[in-house]
Protein backbone atom coordinates (compact mmCIF):
# COMPACT_ATOMS: atom_id res chain seq x y z
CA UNK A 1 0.00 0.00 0.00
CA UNK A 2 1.17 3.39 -0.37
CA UNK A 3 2.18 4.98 2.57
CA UNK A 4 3.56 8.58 1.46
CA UNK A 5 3.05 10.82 -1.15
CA UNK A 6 4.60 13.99 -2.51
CA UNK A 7 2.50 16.63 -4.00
CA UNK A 8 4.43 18.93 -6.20
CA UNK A 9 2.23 22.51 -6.74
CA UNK A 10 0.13 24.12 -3.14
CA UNK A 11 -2.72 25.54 -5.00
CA UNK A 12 -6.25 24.24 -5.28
CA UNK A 13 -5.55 20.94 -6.93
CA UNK A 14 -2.44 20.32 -4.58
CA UNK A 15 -3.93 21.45 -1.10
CA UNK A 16 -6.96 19.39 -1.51
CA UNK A 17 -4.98 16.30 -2.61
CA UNK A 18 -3.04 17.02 0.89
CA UNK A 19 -6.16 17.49 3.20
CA UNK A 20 -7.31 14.56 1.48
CA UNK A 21 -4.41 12.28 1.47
CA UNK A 22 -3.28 13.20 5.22
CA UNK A 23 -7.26 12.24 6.22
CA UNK A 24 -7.32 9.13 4.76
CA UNK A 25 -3.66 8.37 7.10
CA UNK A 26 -1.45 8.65 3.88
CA UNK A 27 1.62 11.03 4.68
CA UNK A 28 1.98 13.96 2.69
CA UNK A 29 4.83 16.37 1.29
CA UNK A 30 3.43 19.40 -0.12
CA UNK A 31 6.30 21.05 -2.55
CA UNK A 32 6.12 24.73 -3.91
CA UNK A 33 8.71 26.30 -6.40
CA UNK A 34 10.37 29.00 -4.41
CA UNK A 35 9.41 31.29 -6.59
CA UNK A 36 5.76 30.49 -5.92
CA UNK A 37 5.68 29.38 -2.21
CA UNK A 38 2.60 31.75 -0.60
CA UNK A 39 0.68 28.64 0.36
CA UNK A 40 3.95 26.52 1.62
CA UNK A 41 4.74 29.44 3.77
CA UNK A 42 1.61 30.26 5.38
CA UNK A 43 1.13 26.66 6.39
CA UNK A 44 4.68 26.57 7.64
CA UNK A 45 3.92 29.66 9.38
CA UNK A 46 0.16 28.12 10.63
CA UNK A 47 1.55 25.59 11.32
CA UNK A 48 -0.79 23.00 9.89
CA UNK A 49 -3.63 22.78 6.68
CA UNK A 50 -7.82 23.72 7.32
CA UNK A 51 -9.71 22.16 5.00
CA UNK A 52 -13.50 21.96 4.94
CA UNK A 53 -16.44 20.67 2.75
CA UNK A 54 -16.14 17.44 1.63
CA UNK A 55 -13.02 17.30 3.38
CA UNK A 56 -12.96 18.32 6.88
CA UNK A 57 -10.31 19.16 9.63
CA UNK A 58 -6.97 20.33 10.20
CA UNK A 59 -3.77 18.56 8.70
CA UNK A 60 -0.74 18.54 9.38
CA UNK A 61 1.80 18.37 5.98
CA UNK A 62 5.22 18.27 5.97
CA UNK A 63 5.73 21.42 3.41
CA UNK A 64 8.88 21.72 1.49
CA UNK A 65 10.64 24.15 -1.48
CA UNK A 66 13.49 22.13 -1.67
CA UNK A 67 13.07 19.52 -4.68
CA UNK A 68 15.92 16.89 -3.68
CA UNK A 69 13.76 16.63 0.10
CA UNK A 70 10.21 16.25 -2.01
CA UNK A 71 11.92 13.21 -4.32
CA UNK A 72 13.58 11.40 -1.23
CA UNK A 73 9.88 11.49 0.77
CA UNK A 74 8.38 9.27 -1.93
CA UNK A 75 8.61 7.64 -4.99
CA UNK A 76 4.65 8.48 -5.75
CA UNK A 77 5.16 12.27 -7.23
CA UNK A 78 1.95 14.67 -8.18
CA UNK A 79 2.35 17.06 -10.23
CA UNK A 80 -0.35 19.62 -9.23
CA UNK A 81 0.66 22.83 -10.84
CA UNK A 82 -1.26 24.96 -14.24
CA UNK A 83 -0.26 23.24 -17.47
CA UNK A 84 1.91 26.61 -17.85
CA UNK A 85 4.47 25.82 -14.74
CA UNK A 86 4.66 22.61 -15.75
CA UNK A 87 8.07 23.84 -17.39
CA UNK A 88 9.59 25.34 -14.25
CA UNK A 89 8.76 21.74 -12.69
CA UNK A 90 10.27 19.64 -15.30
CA UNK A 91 13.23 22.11 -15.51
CA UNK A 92 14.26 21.00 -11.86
CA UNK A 93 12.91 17.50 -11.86
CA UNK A 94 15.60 17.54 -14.95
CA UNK A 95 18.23 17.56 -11.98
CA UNK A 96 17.84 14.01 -10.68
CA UNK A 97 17.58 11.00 -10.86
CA UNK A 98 13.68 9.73 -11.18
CA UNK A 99 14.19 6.28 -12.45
CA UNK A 100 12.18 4.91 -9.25
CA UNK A 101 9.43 7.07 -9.14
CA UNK A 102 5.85 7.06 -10.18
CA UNK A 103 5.25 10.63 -11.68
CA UNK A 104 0.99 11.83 -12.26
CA UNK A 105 0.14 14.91 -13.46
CA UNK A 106 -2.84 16.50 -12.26
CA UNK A 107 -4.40 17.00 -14.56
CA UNK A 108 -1.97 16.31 -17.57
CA UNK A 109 -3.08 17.94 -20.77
CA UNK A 110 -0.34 15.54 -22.95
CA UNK A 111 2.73 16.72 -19.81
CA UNK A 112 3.61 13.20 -20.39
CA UNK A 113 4.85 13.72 -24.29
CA UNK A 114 6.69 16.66 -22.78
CA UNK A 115 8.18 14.80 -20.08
CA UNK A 116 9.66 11.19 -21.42
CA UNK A 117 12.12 13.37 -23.31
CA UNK A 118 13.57 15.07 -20.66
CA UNK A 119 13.37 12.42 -17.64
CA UNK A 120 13.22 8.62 -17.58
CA UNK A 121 10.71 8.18 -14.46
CA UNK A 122 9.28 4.41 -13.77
CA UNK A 123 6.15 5.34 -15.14
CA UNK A 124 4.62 8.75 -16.29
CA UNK A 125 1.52 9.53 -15.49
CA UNK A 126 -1.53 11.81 -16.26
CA UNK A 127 -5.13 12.35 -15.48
CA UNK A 128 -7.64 14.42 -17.52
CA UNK A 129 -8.63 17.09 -14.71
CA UNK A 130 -8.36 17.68 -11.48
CA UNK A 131 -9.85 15.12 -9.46
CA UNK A 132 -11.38 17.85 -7.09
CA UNK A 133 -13.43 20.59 -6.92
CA UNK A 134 -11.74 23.08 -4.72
CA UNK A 135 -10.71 26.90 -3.35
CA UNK A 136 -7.49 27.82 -1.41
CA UNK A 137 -9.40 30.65 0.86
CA UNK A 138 -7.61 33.74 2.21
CA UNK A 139 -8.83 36.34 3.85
CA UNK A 140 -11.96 38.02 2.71
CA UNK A 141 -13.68 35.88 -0.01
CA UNK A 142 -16.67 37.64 -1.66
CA UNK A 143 -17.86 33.61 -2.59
CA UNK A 144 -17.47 32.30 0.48
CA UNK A 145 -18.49 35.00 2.97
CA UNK A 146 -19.68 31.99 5.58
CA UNK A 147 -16.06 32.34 6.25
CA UNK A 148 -14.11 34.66 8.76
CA UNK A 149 -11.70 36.98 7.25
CA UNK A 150 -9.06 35.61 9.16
CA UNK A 151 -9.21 32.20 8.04
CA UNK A 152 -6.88 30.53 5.67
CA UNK A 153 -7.57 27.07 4.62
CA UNK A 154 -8.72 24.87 1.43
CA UNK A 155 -12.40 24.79 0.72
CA UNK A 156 -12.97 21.29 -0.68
CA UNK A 157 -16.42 21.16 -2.59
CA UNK A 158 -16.71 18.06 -5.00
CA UNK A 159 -14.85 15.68 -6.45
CA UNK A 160 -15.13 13.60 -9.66
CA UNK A 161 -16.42 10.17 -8.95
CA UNK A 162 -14.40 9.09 -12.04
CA UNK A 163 -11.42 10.27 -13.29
CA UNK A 164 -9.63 9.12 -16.33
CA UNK A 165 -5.81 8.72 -16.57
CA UNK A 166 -3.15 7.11 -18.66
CA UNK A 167 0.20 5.74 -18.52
CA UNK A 168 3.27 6.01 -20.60
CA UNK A 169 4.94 3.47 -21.01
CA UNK A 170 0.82 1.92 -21.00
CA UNK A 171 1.42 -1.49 -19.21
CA UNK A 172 0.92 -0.59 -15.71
CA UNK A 173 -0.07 -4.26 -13.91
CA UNK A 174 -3.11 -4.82 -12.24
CA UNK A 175 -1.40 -4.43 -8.62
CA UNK A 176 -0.06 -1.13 -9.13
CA UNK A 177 -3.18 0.40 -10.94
CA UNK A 178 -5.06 -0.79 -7.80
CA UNK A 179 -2.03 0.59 -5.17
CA UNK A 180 -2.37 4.00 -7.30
CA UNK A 181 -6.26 3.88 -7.21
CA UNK A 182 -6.06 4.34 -3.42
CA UNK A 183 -4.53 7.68 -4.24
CA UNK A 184 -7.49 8.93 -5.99
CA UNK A 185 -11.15 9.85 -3.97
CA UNK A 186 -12.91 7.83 -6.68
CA UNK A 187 -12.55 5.47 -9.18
CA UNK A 188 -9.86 5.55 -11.78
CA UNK A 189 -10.99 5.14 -15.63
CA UNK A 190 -7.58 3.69 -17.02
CA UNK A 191 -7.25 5.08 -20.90
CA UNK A 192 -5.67 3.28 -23.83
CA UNK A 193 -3.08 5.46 -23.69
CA UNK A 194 -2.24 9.23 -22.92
CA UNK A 195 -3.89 11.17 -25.93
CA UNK A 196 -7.01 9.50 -25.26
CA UNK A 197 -6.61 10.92 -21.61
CA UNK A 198 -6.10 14.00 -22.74
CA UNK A 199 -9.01 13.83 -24.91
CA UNK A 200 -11.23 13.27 -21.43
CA UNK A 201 -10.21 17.24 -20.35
CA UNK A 202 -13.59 18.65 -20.38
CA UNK A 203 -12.02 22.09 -19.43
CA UNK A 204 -11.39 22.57 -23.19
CA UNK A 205 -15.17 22.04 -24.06
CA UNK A 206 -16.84 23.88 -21.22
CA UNK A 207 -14.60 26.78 -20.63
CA UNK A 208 -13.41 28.70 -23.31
CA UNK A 209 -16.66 29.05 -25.53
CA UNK A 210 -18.49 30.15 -22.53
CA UNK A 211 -15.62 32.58 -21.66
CA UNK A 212 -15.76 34.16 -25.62
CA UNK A 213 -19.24 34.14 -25.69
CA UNK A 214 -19.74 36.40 -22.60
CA UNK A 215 -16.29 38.44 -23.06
CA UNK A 216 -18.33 41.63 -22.88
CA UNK A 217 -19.97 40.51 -19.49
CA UNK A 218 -16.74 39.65 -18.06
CA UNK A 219 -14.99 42.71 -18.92
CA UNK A 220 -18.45 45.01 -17.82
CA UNK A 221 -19.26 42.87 -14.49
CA UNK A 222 -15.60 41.99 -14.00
CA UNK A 223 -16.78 38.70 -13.60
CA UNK A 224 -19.85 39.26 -11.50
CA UNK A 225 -22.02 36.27 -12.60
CA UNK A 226 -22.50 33.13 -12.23
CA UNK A 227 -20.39 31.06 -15.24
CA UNK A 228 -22.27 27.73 -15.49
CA UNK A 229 -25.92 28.72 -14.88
CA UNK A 230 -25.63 32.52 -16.27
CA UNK A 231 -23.07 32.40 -18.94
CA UNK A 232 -24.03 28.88 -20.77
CA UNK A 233 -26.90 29.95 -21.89
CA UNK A 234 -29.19 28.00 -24.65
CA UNK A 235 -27.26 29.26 -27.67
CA UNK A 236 -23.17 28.87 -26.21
CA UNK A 237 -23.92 25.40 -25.29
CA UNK A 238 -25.37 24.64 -28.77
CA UNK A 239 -21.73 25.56 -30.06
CA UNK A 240 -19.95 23.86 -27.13
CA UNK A 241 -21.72 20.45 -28.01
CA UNK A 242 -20.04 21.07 -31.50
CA UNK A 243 -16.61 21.34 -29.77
CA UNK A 244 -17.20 18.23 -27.91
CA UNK A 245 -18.04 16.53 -31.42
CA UNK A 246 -14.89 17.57 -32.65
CA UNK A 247 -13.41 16.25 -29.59
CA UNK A 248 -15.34 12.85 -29.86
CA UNK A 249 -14.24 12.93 -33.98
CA UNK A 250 -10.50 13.75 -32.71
CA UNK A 251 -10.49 10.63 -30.32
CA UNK A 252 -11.87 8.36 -33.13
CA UNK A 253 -9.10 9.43 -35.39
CA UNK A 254 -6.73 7.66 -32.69
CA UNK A 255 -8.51 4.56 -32.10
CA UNK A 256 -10.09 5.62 -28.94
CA UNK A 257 -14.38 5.47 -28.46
CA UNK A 258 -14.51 8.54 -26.31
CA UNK A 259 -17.70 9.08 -24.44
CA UNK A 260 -19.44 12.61 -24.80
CA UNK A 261 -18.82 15.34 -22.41
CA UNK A 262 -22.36 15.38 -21.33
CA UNK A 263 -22.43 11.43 -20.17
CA UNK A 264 -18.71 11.81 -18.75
CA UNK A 265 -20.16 14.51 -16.66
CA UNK A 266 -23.15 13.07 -15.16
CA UNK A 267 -20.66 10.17 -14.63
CA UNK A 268 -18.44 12.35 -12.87
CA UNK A 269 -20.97 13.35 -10.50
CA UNK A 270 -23.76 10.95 -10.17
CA UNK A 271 -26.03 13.38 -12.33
CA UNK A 272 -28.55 12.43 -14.99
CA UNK A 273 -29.15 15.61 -17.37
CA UNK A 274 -30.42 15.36 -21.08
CA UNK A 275 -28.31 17.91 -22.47
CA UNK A 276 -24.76 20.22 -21.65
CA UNK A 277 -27.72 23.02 -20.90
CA UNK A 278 -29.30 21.41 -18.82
CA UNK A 279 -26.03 20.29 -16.46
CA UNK A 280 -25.01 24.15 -16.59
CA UNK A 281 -28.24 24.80 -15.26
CA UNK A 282 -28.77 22.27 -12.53
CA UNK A 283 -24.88 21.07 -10.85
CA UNK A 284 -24.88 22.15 -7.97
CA UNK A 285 -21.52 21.70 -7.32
CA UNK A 286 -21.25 24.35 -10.00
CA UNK A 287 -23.68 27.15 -8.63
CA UNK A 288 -22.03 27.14 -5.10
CA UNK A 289 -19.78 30.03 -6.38
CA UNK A 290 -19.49 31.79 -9.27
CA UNK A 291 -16.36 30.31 -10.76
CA UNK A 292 -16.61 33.23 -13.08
CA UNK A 293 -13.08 34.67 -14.66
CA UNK A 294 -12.22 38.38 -13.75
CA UNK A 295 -10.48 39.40 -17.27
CA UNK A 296 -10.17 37.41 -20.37
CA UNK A 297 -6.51 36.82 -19.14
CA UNK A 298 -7.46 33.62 -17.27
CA UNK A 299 -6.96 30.37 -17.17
CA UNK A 300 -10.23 29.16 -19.06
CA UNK A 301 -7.85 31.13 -21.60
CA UNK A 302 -4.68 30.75 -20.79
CA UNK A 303 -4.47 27.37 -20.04
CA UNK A 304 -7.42 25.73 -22.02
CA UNK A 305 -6.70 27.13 -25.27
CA UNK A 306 -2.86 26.90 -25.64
CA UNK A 307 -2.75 23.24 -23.16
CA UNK A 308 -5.66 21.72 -24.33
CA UNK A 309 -7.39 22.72 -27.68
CA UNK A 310 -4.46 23.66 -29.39
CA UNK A 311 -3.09 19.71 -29.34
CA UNK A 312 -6.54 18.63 -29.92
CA UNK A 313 -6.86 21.04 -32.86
CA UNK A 314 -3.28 19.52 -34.52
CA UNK A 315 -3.47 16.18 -33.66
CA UNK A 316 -6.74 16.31 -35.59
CA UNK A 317 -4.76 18.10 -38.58
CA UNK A 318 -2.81 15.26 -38.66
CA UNK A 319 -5.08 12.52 -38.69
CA UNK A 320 -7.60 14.44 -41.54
CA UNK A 321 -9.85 16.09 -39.41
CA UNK A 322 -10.66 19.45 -39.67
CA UNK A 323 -12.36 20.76 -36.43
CA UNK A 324 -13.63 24.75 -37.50
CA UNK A 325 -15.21 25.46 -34.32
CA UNK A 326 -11.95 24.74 -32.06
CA UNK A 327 -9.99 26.03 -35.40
CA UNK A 328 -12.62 29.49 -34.63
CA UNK A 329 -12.06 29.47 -30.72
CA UNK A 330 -8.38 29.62 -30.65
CA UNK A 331 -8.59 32.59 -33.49
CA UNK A 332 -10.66 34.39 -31.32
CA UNK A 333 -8.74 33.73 -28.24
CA UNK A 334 -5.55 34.78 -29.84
CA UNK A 335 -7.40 38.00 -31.47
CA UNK A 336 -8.71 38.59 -27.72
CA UNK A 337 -5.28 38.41 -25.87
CA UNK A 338 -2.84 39.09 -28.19
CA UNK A 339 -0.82 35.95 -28.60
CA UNK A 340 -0.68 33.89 -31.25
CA UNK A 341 -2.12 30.25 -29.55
CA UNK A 342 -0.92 27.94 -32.67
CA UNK A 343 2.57 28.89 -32.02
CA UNK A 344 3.36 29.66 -28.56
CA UNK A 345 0.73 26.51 -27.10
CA UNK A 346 1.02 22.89 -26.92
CA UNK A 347 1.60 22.13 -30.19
CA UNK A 348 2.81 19.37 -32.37
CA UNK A 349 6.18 20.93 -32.84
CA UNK A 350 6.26 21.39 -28.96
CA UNK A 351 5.33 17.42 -28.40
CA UNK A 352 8.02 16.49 -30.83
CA UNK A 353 5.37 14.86 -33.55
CA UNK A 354 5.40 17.50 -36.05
CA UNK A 355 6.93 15.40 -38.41
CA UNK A 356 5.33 12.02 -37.49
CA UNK A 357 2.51 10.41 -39.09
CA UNK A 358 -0.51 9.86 -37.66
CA UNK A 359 0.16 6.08 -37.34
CA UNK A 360 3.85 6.64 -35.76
CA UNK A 361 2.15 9.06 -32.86
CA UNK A 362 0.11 6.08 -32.17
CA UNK A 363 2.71 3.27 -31.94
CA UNK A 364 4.61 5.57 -29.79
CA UNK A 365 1.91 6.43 -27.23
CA UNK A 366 1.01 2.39 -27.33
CA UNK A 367 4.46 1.10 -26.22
CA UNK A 368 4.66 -1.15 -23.35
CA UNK A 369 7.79 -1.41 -21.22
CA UNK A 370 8.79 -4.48 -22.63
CA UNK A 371 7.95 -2.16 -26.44
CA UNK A 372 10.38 0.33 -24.76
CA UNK A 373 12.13 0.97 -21.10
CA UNK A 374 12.42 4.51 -20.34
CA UNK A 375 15.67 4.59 -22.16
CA UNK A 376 14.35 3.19 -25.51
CA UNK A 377 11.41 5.52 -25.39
CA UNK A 378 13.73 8.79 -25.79
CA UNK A 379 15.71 6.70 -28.16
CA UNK A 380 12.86 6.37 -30.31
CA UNK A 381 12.44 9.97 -29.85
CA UNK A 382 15.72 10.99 -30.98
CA UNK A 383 15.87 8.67 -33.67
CA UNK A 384 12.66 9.52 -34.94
CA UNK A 385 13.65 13.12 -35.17
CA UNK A 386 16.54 12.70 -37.05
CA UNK A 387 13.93 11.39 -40.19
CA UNK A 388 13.49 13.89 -43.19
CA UNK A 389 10.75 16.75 -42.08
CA UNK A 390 7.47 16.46 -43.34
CA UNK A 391 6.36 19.18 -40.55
CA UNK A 392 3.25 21.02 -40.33
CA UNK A 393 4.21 24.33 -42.61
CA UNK A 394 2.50 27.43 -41.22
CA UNK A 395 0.62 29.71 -43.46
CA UNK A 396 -1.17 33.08 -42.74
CA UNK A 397 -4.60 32.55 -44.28
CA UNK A 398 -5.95 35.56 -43.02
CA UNK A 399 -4.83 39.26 -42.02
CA UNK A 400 -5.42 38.45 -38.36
CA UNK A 401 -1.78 38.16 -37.19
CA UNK A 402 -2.64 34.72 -36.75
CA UNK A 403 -0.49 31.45 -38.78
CA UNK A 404 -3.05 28.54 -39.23
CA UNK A 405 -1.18 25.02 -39.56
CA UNK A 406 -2.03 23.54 -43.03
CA UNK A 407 -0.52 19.96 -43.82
């Protein structure tokens, strides 16, 4: 059984793994990058971790900011950090030697084809989302006013019954998916491999449509609404269920039968709505704040356009499908905040498959150990690299500032 986990990242995802870990008697080392170490030091400082909701009580986590002490603690690592400090993470995981541990990325958004090239862990890990619903709470909280303004703590309010996750190399024996299940506060859906995890991030479906489709609400109310039942109105989730059909296309390109966002979500939390409408409109879980973004600088942006729907978008490209309404959401985005998504995100280039077929991405995300020990996997890498480019070739298409990837 595992006894001890480290938990790299002390913001929502990581503090609520902690409260929840420590609860259930597994010991817990929460890490935070010394550059980003607010959390880490005020529970030093406390003393200990509040938690309450689903999880309840105080907790006491060792905390950490040195790296070497948060490897040496355990050889089960989370990552729990925004797919955009994933770098600064990898960048000092880089520094040791991993071979031993079991590394899971909460939640992944393809970390895993980032990772194998730059460290040779026992087994890389990632999940789809967060496996919790949750709030670090500071001070005054205009959301959670129930709370006094001195209290600092993590406000735990859901978590996903299901949660799917995949493995590279992908043949993770029966014992250890069952020792890593007991990690998890549900179930664990184990994937075919890590794209089709990916694919399962319903963050890219739900958010940034929603987020486009109200930008003049956000920017006049400064986010002063509720997101699910207010901003998902009849007509934005009419385009997000074309998204998630993209999505669902996407997956099928890659061998994988990917279940619609609408049944994964009333999966996820015991519901039983008829359409992605109707969930926005009746979750609970989702109407207990406002989960609304401030500015169109957020992570509904930030992270789910560049982490999530740029990959889908060109992994789609490769395999023949064209997807215009993701194609149309990370124009917009990109228009919106001034960066060009298709080059600076998660793209093929990035993942090291802009030159691969579609057929060669999937015999590479399908190895076993036996296919491939951690060594052989970057070997196949690097070798594959070194084959004549046939990369995506980027062509403006419109006066937008904007290069769209044509094969």
């Amino acid at each position: 059984m595992i006894a001890s986990v480290s938990i790299i990242g002390a913001g929502n995802c990581g503090c609520a793994f902690a409260a929840d870990l420590e609860n259930r008697g597994i010991r817990v080392l929460l890490y935070a990058h010394p550059d980003h170490s607010r959390n880490v030091d005020t529970i030093r400082g406390n003393g200990y971790l509040d938690s309450i909701g689903k999880v309840e009580g105080r907790f006491y986590p060792t905390v950490s900011t040195d790296m070497e002490e948060t490897l040496q603690f355990s050889n089960v690592v989370i990552i729990a950090v925004p797919s955009y400090g994933q770098e600064n993470i990898l960048s000092e995981l880089e520094k040791f030697d991993v071979s031993k541990h079991i590394i899971i990325a909460a939640s992944g958004n393809f970390f895993t084809l980032v990772a194998h090239k730059r460290i040779r862990a026992r087994y890389l890990l990632e999940t789809s989302a967060s496996p919790y619903g949750s709030r670090m709470v500071g001070g005054q909280q205009h959301e959670q006013q129930h709370l006094a303004e001195s209290w600092y703590g993590i406000n735990v309010f859901g978590f996903k019954t299901v949660m799917p996750i995949g493995a590279l190399p992908t043949d993770i024996g029966a014992h250890l998916r069952a020792e890593i299940g007991t990690i998890f506060p549900g179930s664990l859906q184990w994937c075919s491999n890590v794209v089709e995890a990916a694919l399962y991030n319903f963050n890219g479906v739900l958010h940034p449509i929603t987020a486009i489709m109200n930008a003049g609400w956000i920017e006049h109310t400064k986010g002063d609404f509720f997101f699910y039942q207010e901003g998902m109105s009849l007509s934005v989730t009419k385009i997000m269920q074309e998204v998630d059909n993209e999505r669902v296309a996407i997956g099928n390109a890659y061998g994988s039968q990917l279940s619609s966002c609408l049944e994964q979500m009333n999966t996820y939390y015991g519901l039983n709505h008829k359409s992605l409408n109707e969930f926005a409109k009746g979750s609970s879980l989702h109407s207990t704040m406002k989960l609304c973004p401030t500015s169109m600088e957020h992570r509904y942006l930030l992270e789910d356009l560049p982490y999530v729907l740029v990959p889908w978008y060109e992994l789609g490209l490769k395999a023949g499908r064209q997807s215009p309404f993701i194609q149309s959401l990370i124009l917009w985005s990109s228009m919106i905040n001034n960066t060009d998504y298709l080059r600076t995100g998660r793209n093929l280039k990035s993942l090291g498959f802009a030159d691969w077929s579609r057929d060669e991405i999937v015999d590479m995300i399908s190895m076993t150990t036996s296919d491939a020990p951690a060594s052989e996997l970057l070997q196949y890498t690097e070798l594959r690299a070194n084959r004549k480019s046939t990369a995506m070739q980027y062509m403006s298409q419109y006066d937008l500032g904007i290069d769209l990837p044509k094969l």
